[in-house]
Protein backbone atom coordinates (compact mmCIF):
# COMPACT_ATOMS: atom_id res chain seq x y z
CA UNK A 1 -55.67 -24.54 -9.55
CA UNK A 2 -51.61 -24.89 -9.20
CA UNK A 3 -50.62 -23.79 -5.82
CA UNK A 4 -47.03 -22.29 -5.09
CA UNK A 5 -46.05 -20.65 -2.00
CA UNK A 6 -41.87 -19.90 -1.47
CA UNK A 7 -40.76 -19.90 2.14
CA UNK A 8 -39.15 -16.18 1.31
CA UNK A 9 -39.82 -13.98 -1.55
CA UNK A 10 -36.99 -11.84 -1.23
CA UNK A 11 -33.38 -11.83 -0.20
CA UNK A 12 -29.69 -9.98 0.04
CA UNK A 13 -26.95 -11.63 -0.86
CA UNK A 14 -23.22 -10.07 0.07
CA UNK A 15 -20.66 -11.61 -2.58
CA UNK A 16 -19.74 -14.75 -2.39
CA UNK A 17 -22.48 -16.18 0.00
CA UNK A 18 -25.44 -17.31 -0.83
CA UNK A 19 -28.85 -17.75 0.53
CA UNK A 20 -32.03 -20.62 -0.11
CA UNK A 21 -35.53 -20.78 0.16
CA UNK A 22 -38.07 -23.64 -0.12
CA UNK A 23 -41.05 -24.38 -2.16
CA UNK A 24 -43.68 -25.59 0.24
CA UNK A 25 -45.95 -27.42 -2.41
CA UNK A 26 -45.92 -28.50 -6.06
CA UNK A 27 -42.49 -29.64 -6.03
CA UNK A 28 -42.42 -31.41 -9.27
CA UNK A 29 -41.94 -30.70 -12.60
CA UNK A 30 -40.49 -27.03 -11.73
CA UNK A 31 -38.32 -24.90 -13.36
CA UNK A 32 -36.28 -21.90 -12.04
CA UNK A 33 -34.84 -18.88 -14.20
CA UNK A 34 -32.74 -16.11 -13.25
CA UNK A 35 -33.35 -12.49 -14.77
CA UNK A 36 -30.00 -11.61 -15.03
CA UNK A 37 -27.19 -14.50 -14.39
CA UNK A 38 -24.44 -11.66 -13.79
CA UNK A 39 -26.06 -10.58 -10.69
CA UNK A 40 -27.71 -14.10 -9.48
CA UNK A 41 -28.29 -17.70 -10.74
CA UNK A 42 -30.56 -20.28 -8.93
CA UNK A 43 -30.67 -23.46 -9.18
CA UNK A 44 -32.85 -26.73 -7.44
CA UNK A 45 -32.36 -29.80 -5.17
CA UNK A 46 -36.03 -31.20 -4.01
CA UNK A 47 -37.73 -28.57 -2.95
CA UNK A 48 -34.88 -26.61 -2.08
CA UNK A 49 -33.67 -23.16 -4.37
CA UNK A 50 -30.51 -21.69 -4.04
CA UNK A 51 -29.42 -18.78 -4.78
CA UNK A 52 -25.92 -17.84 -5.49
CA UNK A 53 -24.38 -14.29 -6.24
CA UNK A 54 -22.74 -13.28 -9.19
CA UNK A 55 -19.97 -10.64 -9.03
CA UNK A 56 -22.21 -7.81 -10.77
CA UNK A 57 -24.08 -6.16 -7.82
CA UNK A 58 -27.84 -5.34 -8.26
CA UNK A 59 -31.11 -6.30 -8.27
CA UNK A 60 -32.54 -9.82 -9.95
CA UNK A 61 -35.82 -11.53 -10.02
CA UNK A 62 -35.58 -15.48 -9.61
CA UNK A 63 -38.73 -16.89 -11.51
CA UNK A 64 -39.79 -20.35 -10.15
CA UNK A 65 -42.55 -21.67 -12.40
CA UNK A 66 -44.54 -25.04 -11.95
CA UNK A 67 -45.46 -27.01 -15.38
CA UNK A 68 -49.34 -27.47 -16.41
CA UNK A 69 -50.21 -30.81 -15.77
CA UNK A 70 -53.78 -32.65 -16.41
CA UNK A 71 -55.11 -31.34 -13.23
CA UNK A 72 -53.26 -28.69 -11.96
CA UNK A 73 -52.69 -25.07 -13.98
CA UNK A 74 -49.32 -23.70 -14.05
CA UNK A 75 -48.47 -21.22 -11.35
CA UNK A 76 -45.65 -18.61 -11.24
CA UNK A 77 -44.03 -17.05 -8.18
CA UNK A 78 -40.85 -14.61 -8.06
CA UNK A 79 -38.03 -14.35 -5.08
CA UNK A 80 -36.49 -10.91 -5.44
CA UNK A 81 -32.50 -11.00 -4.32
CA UNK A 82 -30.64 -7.88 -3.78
CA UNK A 83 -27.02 -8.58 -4.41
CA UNK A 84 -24.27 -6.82 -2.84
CA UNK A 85 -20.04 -6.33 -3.43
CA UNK A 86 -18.31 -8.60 -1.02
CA UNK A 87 -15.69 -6.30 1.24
CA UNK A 88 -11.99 -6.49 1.44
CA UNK A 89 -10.42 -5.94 5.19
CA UNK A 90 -7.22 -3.90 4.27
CA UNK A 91 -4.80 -2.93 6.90
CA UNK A 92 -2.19 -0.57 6.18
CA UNK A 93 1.07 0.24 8.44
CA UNK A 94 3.66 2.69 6.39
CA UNK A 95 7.08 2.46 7.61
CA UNK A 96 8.81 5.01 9.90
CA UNK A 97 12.38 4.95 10.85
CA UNK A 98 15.53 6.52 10.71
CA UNK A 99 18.62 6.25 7.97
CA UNK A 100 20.12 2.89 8.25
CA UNK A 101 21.37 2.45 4.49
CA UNK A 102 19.71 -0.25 3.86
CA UNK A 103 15.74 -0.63 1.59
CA UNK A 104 12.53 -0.65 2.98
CA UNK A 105 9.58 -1.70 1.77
CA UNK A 106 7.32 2.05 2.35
CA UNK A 107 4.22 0.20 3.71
CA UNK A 108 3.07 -3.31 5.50
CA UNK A 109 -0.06 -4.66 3.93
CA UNK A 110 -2.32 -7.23 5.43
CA UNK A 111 -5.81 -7.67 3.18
CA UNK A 112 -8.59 -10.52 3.60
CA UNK A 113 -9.33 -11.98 0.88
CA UNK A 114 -5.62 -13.06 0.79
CA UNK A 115 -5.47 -13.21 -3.15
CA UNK A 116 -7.17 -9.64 -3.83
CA UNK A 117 -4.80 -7.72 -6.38
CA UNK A 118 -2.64 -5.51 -4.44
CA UNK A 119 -1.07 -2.28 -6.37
CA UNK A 120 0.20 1.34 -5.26
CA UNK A 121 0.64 4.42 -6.10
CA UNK A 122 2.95 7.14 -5.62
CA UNK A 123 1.98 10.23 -7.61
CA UNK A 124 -1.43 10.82 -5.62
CA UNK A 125 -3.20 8.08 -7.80
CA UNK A 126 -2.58 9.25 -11.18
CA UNK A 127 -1.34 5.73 -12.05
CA UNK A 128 -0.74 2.52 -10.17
CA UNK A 129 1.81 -0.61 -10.30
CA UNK A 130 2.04 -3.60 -8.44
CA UNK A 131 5.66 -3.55 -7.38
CA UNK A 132 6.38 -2.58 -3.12
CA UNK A 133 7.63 0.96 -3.00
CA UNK A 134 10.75 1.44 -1.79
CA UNK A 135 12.28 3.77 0.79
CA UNK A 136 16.17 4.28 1.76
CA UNK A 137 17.21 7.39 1.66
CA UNK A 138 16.46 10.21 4.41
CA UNK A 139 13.12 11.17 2.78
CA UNK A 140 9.28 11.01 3.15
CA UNK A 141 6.77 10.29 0.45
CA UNK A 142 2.69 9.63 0.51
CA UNK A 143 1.64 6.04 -0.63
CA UNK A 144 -1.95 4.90 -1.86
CA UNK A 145 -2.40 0.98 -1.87
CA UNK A 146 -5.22 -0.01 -3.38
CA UNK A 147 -6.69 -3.60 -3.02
CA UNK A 148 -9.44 -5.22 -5.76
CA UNK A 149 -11.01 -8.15 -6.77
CA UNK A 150 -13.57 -9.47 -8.89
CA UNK A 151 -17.17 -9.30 -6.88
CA UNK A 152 -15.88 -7.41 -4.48
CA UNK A 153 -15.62 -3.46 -3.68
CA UNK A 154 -12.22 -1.86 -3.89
CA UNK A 155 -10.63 -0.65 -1.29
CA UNK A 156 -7.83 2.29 -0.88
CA UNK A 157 -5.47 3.77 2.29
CA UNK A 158 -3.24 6.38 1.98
CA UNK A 159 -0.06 6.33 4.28
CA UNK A 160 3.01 8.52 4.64
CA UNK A 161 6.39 6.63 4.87
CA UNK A 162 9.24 8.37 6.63
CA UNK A 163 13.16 8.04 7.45
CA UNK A 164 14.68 10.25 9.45
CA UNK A 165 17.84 11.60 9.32
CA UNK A 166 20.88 9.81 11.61
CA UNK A 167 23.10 11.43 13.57
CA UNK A 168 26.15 12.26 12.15
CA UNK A 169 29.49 11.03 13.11
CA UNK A 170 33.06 13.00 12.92
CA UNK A 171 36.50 12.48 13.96
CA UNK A 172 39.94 13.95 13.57
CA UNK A 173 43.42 12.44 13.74
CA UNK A 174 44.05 15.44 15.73
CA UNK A 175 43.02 18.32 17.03
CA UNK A 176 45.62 21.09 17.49
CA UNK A 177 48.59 21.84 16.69
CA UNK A 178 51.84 24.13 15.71
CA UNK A 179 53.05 25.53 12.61
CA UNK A 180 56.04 27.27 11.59
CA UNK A 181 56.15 28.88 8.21
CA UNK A 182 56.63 28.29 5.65
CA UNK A 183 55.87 24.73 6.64
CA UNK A 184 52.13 23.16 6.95
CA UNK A 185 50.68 20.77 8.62
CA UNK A 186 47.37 17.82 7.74
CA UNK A 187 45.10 15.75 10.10
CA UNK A 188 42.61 13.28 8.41
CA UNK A 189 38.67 13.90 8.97
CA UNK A 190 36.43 10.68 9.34
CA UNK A 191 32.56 10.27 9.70
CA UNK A 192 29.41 10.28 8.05
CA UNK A 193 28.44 12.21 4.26
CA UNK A 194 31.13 14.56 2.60
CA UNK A 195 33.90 16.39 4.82
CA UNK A 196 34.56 19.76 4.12
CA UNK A 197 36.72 22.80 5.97
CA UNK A 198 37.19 26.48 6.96
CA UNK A 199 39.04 28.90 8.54
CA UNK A 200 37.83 31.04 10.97
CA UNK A 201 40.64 33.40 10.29
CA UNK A 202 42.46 33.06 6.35
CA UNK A 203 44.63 36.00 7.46
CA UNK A 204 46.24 33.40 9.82
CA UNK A 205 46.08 30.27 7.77
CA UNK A 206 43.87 28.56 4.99
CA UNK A 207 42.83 24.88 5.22
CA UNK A 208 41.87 22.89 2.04
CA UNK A 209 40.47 19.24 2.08
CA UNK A 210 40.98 16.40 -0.32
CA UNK A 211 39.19 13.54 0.18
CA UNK A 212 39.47 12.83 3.96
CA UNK A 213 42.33 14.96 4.57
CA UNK A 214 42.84 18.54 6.08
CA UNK A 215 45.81 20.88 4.86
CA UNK A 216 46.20 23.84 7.12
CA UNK A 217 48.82 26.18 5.32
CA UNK A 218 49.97 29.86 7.02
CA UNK A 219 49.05 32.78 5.18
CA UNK A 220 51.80 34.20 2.70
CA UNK A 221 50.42 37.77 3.31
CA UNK A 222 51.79 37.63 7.30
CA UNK A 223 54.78 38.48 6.15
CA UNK A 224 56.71 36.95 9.10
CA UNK A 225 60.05 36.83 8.04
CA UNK A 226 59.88 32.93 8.03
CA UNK A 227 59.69 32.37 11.50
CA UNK A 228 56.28 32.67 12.22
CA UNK A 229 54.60 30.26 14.41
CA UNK A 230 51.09 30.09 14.58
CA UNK A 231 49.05 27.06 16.66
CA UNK A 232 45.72 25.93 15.46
């Protein structure tokens, strides 16, 4: 009677490492099948059988079989490999800052293996691209990357990116002065976003603005005779 003995009979693989075993006796005239290729092949060097994963996970049987010969039967034994997804480190860091003007990618990505597909989302996953979000504006928005590749199990992280608001800047050319009707006066307004103006009093005087500069005008309705004075 054949004899065939396996050093293992059964195995898991994580994707894309492999794993061997060794046929103690019988060494010749052997051949090795896989039950499904997608999941596992095998193949043979002496009396060595490795097995390599495919990039479907599951369950496979490896058949090694030894040929009838004139005095020896053939005899069948099975290695059953478990095969499992390979796993994809991803390390997310969103960015958080405050208003510069200038573009920012919204996340920092660092993923092992280098070359899995990187893409992201930004309307809660109900669709993905592969170009870096961008953030500029004072704002603050949630980002899903997701990271995939073939034999291996996806991966997701959800961040929030943020820029803060700056503090504003503002200057004036001036900042009093004396006017005597029915004459006005204008100082010039620099700093940060749109200017506008009031009057805390438009009985006294109205101010207008156009573009960066301030008009303060007195009030027709004091009725001063023309020689009103009034200082702002």
């Amino acid at each position: 009677e054949g004899k065939l003995t396996l050093s293992s009979y059964s195995g898991t693989l994580t994707y894309p490492n492999s794993t061997s075993f060794t046929i103690n006796e019988n060494t010749t005239n052997i051949s090795i099948t896989s039950s499904n290729t997608n999941i596992a092949t095998a193949s043979l060097n002496g009396n060595t059988v490795t097995v390599k994963p495919g990039t479907t996970a599951g369950k496979v049987t490896i058949t090694v079989t030894t040929e009838e010969t004139i005095n020896y039967t053939s005899k069948t034994a099975t290695y059953e490999a478990t095969v499992k997804n390979g796993s994809i480190d991803l390390r997310v860091t969103p960015y958080t800052g405050t208003y510069d003007g200038r573009q920012h990618n919204a996340v920092t990505v660092n993923v092992t293996p280098s070359d899995a597909k990187l893409e992201y989302s930004t309307n809660n996953g109900a669709s993905y691209n592969t170009t870096m979000p961008i953030i500029t504006n004072a704002s603050s928005f949630t980002v899903i990357v997701r990271a995939s590749k073939v034999g291996y199990k996806t991966e997701s992280s959800t961040q929030t990116t943020k820029v803060n608001k700056a503090n504003g800047s503002l200057s004036l050319s001036s900042y009093s002065g004396t006017i005597t009707y029915p004459n006005s006066t204008s100082f010039t307004a620099s700093g940060t976003g749109s200017i506008s103006a009031w009057s805390s009093n438009t009985g006294v005087a109205t101010v207008s603005v156009s573009g960066n500069t301030v008009t303060v005008k007195i009030s027709w309705s004091r009725k001063c005779n023309n020689n009103c004075k009034e200082r702002i």
